[in-house]
N, C-alpha and C. Protein backbone atom coordinates (compact mmCIF):
# COMPACT_ATOMS: atom_id res chain seq x y z
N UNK A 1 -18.68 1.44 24.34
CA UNK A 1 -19.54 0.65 23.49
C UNK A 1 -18.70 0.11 22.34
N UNK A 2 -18.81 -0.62 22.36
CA UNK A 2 -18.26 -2.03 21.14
C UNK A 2 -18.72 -1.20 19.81
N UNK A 3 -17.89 -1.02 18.71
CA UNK A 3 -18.72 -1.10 17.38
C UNK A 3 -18.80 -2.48 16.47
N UNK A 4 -19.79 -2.51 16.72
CA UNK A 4 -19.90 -4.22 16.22
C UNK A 4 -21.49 -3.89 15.21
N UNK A 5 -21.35 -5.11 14.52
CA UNK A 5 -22.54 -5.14 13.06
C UNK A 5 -23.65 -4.80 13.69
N UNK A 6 -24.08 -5.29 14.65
CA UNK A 6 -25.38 -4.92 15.35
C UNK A 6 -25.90 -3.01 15.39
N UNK A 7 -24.37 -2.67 15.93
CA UNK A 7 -24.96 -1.47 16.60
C UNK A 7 -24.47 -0.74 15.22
N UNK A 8 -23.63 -0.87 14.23
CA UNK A 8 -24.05 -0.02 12.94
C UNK A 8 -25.12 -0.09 12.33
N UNK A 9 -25.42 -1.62 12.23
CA UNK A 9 -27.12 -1.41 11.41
C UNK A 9 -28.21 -0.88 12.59
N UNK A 10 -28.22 -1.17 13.64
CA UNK A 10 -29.15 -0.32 14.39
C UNK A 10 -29.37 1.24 14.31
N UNK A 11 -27.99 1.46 14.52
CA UNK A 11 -27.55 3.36 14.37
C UNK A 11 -28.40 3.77 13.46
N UNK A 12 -29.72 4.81 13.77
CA UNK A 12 -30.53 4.93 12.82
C UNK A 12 -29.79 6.82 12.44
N UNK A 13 -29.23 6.83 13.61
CA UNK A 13 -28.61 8.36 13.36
C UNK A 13 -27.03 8.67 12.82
N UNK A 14 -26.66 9.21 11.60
CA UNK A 14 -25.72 9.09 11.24
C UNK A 14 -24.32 9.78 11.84
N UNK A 15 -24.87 10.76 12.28
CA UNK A 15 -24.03 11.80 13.68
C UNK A 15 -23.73 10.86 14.13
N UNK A 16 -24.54 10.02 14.76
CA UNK A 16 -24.19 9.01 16.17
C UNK A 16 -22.94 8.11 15.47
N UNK A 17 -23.48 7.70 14.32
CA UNK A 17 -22.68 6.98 13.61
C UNK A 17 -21.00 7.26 13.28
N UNK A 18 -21.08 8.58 12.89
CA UNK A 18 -20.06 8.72 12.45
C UNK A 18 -18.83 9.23 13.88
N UNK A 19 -19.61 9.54 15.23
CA UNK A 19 -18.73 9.86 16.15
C UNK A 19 -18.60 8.37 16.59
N UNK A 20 -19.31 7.36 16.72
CA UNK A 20 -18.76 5.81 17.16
C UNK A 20 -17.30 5.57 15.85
N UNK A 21 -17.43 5.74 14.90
CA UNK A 21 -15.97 5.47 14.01
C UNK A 21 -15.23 6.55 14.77
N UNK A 22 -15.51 7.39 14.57
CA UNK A 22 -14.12 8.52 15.10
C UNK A 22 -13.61 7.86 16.52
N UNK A 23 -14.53 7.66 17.67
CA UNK A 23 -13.96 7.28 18.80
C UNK A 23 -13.76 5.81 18.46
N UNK A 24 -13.97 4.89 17.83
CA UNK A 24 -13.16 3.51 17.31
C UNK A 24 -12.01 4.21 17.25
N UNK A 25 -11.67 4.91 16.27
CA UNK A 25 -10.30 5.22 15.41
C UNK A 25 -9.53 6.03 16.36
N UNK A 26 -9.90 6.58 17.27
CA UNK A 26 -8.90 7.51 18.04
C UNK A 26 -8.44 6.68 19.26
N UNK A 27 -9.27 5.88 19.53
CA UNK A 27 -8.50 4.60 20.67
C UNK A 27 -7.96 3.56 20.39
N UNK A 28 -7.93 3.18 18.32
CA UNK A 28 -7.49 2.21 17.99
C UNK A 28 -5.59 2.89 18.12
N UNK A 29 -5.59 3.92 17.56
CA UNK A 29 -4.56 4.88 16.95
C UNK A 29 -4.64 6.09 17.41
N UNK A 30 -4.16 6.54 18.36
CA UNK A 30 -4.13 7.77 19.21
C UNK A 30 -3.79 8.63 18.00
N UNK A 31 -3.87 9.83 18.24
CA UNK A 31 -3.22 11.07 17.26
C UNK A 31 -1.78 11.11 17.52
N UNK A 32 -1.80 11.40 18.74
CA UNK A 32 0.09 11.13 19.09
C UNK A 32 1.06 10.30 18.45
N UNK A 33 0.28 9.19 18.14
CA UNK A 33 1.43 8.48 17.19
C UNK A 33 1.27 8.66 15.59
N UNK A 34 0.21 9.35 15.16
CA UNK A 34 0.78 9.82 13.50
C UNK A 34 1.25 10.18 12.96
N UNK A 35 2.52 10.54 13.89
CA UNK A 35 4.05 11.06 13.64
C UNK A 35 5.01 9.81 13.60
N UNK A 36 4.76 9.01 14.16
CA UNK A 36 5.33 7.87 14.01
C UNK A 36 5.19 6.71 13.05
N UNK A 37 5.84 6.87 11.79
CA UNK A 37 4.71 6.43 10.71
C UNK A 37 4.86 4.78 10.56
N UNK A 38 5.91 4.41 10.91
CA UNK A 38 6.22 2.70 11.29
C UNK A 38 4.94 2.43 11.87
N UNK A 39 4.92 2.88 13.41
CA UNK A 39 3.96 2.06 14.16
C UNK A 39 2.21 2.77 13.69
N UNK A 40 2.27 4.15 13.09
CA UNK A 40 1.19 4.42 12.52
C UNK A 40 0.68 3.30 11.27
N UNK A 41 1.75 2.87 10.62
CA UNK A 41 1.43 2.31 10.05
C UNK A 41 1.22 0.80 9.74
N UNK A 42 1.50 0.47 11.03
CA UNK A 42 1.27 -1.46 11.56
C UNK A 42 -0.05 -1.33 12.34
N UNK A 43 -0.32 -0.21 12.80
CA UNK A 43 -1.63 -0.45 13.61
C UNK A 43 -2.64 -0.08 12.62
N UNK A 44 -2.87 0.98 11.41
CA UNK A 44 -3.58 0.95 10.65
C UNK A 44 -4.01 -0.30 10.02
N UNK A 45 -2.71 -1.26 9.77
CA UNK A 45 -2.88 -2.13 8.70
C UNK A 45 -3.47 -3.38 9.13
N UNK A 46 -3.42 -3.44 10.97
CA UNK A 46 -3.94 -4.52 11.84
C UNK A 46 -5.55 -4.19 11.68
N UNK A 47 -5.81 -3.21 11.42
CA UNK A 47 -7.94 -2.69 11.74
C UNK A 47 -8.11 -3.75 10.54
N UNK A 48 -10.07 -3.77 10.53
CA UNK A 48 -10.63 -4.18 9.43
C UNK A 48 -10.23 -3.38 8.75
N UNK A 49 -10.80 -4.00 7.17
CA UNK A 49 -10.86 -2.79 5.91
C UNK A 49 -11.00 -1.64 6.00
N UNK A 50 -12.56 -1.77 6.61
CA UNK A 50 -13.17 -0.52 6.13
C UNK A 50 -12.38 0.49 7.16
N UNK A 51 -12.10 0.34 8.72
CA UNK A 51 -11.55 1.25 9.69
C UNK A 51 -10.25 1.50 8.95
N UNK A 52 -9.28 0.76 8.17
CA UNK A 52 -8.11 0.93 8.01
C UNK A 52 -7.95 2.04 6.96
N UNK A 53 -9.02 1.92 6.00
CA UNK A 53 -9.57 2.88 5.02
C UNK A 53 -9.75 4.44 5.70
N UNK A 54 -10.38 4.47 6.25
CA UNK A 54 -11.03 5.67 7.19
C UNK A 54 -9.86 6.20 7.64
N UNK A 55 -8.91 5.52 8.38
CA UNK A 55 -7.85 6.22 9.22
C UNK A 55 -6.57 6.65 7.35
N UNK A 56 -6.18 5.89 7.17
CA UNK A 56 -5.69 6.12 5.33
C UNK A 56 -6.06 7.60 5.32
N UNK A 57 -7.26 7.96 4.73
CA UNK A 57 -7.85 9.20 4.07
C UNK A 57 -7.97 10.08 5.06
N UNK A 58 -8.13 9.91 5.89
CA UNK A 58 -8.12 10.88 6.98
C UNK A 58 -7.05 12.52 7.33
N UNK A 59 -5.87 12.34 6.93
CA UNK A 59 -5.30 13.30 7.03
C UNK A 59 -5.29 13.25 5.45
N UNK A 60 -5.44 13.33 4.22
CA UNK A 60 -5.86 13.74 2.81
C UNK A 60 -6.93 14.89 3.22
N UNK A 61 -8.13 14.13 3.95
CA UNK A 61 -9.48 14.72 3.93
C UNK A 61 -8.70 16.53 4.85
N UNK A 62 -7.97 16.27 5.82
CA UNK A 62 -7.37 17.39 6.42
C UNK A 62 -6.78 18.44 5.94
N UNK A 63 -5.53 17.91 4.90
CA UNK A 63 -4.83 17.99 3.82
C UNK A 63 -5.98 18.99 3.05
N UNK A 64 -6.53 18.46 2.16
CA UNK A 64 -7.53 19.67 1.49
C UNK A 64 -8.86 20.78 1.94
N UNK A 65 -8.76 20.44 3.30
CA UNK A 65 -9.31 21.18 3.88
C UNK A 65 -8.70 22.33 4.25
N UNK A 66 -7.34 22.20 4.62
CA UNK A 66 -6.01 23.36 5.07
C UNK A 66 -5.68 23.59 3.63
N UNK A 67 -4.81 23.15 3.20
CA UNK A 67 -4.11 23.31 1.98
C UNK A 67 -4.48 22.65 0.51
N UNK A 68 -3.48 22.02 0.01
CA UNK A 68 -3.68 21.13 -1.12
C UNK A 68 -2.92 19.69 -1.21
N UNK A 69 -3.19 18.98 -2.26
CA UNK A 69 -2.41 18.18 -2.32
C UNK A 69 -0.84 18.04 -2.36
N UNK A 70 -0.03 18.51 -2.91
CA UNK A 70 1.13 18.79 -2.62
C UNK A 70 1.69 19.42 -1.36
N UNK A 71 0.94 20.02 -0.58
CA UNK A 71 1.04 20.14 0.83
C UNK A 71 0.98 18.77 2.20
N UNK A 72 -0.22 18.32 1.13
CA UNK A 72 -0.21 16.97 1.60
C UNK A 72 1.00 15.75 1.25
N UNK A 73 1.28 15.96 0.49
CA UNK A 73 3.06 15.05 0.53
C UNK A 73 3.76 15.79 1.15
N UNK A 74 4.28 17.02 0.97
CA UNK A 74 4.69 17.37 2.17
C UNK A 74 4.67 16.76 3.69
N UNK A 75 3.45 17.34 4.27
CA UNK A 75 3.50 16.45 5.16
C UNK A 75 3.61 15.06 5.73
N UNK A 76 2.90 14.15 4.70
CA UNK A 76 2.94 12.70 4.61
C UNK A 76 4.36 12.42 3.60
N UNK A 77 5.16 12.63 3.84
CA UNK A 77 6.36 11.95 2.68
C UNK A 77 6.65 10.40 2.95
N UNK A 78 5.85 9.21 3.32
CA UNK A 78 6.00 8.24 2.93
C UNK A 78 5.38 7.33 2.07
N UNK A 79 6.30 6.32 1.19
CA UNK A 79 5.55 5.88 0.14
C UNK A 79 4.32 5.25 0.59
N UNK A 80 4.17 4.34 1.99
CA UNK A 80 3.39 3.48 2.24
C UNK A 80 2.64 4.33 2.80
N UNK A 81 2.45 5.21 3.18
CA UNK A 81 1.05 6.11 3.72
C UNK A 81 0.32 6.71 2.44
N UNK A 82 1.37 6.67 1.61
CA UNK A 82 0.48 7.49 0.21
C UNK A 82 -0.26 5.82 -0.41
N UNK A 83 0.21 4.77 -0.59
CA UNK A 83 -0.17 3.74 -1.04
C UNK A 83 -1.56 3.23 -0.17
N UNK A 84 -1.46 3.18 1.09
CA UNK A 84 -2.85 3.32 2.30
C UNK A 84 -3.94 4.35 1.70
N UNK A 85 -3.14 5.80 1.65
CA UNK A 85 -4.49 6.49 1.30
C UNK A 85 -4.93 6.21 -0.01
N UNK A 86 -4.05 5.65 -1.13
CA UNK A 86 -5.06 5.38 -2.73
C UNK A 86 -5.85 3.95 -2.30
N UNK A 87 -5.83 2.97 -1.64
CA UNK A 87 -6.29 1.69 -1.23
C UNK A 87 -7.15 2.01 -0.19
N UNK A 88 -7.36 2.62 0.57
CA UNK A 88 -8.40 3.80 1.15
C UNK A 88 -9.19 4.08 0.55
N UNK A 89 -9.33 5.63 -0.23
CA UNK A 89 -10.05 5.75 -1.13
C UNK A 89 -10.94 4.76 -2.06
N UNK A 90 -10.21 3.52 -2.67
CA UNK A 90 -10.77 2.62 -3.12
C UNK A 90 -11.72 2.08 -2.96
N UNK A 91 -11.27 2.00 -1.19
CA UNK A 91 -12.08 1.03 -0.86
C UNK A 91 -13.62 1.41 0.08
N UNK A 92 -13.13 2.65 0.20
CA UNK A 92 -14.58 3.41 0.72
C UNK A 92 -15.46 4.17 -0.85
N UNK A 93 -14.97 3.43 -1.70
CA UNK A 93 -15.57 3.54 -2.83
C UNK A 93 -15.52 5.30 -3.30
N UNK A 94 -14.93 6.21 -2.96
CA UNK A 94 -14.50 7.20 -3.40
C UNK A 94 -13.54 7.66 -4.77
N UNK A 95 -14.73 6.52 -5.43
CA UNK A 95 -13.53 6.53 -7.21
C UNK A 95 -12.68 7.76 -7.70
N UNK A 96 -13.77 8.82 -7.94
CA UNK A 96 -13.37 10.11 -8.36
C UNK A 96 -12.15 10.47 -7.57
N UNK A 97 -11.97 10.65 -6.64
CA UNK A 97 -11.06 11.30 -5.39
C UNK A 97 -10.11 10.13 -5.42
N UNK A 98 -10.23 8.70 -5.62
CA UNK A 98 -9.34 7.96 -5.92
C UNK A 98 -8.18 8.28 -7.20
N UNK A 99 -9.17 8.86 -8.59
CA UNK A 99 -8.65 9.16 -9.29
C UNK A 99 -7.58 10.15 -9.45
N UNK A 100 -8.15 11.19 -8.45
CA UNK A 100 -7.27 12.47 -8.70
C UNK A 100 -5.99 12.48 -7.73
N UNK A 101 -6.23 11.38 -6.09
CA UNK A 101 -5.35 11.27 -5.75
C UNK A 101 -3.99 10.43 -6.56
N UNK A 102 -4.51 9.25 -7.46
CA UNK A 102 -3.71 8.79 -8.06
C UNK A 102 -3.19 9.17 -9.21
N UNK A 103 -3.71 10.45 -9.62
CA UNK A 103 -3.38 11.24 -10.41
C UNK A 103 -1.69 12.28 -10.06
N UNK A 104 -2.16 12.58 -9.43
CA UNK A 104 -1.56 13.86 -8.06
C UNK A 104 0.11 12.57 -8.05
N UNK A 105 -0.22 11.50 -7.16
CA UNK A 105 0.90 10.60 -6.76
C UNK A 105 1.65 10.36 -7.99
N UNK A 106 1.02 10.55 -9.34
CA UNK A 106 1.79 10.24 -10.38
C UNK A 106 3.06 11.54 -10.55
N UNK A 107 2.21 12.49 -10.82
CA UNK A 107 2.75 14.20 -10.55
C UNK A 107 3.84 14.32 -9.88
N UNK A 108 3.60 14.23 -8.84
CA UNK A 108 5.05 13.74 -7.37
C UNK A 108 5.76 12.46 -7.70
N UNK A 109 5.72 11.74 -7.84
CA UNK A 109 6.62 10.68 -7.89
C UNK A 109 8.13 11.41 -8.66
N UNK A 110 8.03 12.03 -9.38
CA UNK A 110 9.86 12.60 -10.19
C UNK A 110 10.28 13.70 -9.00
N UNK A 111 9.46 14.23 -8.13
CA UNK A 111 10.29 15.20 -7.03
C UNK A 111 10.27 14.47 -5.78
N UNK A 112 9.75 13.17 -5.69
CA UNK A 112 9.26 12.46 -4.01
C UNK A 112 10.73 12.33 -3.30
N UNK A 113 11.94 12.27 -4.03
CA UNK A 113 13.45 12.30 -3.06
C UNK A 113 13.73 13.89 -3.15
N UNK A 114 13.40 14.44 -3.72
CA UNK A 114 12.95 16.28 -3.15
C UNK A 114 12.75 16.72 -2.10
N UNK A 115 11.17 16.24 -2.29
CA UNK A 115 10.49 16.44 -1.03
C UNK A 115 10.67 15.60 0.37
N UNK A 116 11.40 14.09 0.37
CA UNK A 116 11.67 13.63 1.60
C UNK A 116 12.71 14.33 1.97
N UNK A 117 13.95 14.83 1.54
CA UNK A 117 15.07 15.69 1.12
C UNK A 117 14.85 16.42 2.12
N UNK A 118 13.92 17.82 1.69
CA UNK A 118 13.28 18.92 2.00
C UNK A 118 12.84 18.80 3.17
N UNK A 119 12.66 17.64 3.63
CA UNK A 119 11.40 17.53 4.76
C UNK A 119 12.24 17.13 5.93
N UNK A 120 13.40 16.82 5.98
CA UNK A 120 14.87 16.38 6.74
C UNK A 120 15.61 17.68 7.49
N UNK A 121 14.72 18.96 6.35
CA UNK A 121 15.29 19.89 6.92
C UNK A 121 13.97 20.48 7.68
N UNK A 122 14.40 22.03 7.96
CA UNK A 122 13.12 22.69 8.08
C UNK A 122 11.64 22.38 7.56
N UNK A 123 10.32 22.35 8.08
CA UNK A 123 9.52 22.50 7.52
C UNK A 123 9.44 24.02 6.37
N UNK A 124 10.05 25.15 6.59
CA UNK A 124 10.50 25.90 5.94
C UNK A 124 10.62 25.96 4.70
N UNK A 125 11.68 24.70 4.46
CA UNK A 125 12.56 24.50 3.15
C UNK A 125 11.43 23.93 2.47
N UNK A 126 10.07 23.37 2.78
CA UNK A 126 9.25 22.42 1.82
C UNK A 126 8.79 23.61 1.55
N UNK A 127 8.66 24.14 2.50
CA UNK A 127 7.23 25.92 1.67
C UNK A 127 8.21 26.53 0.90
N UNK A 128 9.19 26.70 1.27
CA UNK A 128 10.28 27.57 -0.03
C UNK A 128 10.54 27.33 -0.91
N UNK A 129 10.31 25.76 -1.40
CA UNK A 129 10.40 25.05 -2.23
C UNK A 129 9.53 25.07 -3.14
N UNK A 130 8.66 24.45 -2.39
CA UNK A 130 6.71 24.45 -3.01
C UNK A 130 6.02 25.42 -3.82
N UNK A 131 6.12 26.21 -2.87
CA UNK A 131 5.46 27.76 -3.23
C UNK A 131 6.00 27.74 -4.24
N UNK A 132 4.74 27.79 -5.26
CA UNK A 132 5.21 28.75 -6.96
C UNK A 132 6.17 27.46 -7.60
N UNK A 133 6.52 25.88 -7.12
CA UNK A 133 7.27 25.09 -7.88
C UNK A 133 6.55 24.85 -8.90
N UNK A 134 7.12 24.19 -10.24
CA UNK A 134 6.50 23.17 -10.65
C UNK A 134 5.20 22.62 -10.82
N UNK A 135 5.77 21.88 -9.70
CA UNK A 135 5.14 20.96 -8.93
C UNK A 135 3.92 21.56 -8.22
N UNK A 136 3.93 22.54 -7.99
CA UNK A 136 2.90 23.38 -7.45
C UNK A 136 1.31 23.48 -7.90
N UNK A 137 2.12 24.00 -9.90
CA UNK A 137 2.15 24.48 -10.95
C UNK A 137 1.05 22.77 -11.43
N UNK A 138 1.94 22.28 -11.51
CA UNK A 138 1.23 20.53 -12.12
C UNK A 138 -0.09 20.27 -11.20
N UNK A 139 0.15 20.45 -9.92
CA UNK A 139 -1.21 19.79 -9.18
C UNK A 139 -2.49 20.84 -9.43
N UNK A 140 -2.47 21.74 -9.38
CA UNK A 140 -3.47 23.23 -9.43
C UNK A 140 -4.81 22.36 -9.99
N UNK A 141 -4.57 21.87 -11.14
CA UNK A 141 -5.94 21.55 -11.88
C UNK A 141 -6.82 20.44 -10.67
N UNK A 142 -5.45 19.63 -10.55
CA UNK A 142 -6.45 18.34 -9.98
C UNK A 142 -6.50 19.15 -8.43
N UNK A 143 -6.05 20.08 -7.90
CA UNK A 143 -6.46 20.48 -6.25
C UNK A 143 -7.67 21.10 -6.83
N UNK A 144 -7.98 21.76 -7.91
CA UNK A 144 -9.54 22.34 -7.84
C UNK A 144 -10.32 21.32 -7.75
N UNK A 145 -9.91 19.91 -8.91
CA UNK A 145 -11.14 19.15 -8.84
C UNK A 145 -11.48 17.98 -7.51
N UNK A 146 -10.65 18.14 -6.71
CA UNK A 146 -10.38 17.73 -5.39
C UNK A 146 -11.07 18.32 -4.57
N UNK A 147 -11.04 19.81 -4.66
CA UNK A 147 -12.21 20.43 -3.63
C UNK A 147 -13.35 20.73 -4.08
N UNK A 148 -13.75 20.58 -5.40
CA UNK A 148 -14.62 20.51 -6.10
C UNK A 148 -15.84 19.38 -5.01
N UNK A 149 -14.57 18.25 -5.11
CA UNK A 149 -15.11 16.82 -4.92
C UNK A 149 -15.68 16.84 -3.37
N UNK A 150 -14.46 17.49 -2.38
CA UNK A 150 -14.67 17.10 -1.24
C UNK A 150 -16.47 17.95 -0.83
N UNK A 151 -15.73 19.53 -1.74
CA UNK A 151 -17.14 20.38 -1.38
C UNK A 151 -18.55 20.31 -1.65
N UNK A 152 -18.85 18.37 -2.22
CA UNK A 152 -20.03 18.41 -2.63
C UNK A 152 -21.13 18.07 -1.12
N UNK A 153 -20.09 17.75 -0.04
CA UNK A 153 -20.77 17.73 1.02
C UNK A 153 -20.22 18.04 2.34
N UNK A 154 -20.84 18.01 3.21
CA UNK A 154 -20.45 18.75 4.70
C UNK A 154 -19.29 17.94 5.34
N UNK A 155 -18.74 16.79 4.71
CA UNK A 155 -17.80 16.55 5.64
C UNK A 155 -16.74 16.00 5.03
N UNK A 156 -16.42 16.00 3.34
CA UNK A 156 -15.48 16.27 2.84
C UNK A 156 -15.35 15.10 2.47
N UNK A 157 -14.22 14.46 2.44
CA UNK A 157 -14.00 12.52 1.94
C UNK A 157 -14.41 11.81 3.62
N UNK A 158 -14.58 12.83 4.83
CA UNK A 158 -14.99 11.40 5.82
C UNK A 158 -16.60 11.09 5.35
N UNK A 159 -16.97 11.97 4.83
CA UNK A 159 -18.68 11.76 4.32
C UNK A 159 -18.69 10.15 3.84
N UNK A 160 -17.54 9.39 3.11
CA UNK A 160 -17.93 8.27 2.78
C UNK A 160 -17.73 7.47 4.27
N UNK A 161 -16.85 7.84 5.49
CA UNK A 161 -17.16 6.95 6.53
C UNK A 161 -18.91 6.50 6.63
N UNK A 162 -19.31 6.74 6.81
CA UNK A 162 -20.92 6.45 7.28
C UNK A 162 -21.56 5.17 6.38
N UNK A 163 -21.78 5.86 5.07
CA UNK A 163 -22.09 5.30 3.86
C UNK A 163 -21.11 4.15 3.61
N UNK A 164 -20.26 4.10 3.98
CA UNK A 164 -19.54 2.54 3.66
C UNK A 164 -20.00 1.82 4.95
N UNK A 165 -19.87 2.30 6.21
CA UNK A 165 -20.41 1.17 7.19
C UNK A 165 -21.23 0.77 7.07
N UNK A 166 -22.48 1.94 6.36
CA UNK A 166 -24.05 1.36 6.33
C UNK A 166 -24.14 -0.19 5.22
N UNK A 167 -22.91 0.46 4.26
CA UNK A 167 -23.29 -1.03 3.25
C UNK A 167 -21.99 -2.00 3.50
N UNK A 168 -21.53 -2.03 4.68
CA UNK A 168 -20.23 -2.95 4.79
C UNK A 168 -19.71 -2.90 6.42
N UNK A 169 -21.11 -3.07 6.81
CA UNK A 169 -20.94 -3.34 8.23
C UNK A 169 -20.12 -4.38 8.75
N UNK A 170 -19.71 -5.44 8.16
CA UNK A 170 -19.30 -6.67 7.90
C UNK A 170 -17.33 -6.29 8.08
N UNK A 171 -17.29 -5.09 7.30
CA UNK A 171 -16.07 -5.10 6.95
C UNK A 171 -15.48 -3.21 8.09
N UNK A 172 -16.35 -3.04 8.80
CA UNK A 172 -16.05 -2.33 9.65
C UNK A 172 -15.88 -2.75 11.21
N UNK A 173 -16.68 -3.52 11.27
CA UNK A 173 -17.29 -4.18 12.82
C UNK A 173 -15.62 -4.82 13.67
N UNK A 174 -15.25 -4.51 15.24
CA UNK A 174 -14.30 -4.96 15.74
C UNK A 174 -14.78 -6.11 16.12
């Protein structure tokens, strides 16, 4: 099934709703290639807005579900995936969580050749690093108010998938 304007404003069920984006997004952009952050990141940038948004925040929303933010650069150490997920956020209207991520990216930016550094080696060397850094030390406040944020509902930052298609069907639709 097509996700097209029709069948989001029809979708009277938001479940239904929100598994038609997930299966958009997993046949636009397999999982297999989100290791590949070049072509992860030409096929993100080819979707509409709103899908390109969704896939952006998507491993953040993961990110604080497992760990924290600084775990999350860790894993994501590129500039243009961190720049996707604050223009993401934005744009699925997730101000607050916009804020703290762009908060956080400020934080990291004086260790970000650290952590790409670090990340060349072992995954190891980032936790040996991490653990108890700094940097660790600096994010703490904004990872509480991050899960603060995500924990005000059942599905964390994808909760705004739904709620943005419903008012921007226009800017989700293939």
């Amino acid at each position: 099934m097509a996700l097209t304007e029709a069948f989001i404003r029809e979708c009277a069920d938001d479940e239904a709703l929100f598994r038609a984006l997930a299966q958009e997004l997993s046949e636009r952009i397999p999982r297999e290639l989100e290791w590949d952050t070049e072509d992860h990141l030409a096929r993100m940038r080819a979707l509409p807005p709103g899908l390109r948004a969704m896939v952006a925040i998507y491993q953040l929303d993961v990110s604080m579900a497992l760990d924290d933010l600084g775990w999350h650069f860790g894993n994501w150490p590129d500039r243009g995936l961190r720049e996707e997920t604050l223009r993401g956020l934005k744009e699925l209207e997730a101000d607050e969580a916009a804020e703290i991520f762009e908060a956080a990216c400020a934080l990291v930016e004086p260790y970000w050749d650290t952590i790409v550094e670090l990340r060349k080696g072992s995954f190891d060397d980032f936790a040996d690093w991490y653990r108890d850094s700094d940097l660790d030390k600096a994010l703490a406040p904004l990872n509480e108010r991050m899960w603060v944020f995500c924990g005000r509902t059942k599905s964390g930052l994808l909760s705004y998938w739904v709620s943005y298609a419903r008012k921007y069907p226009e800017r989700v639709a293939v």
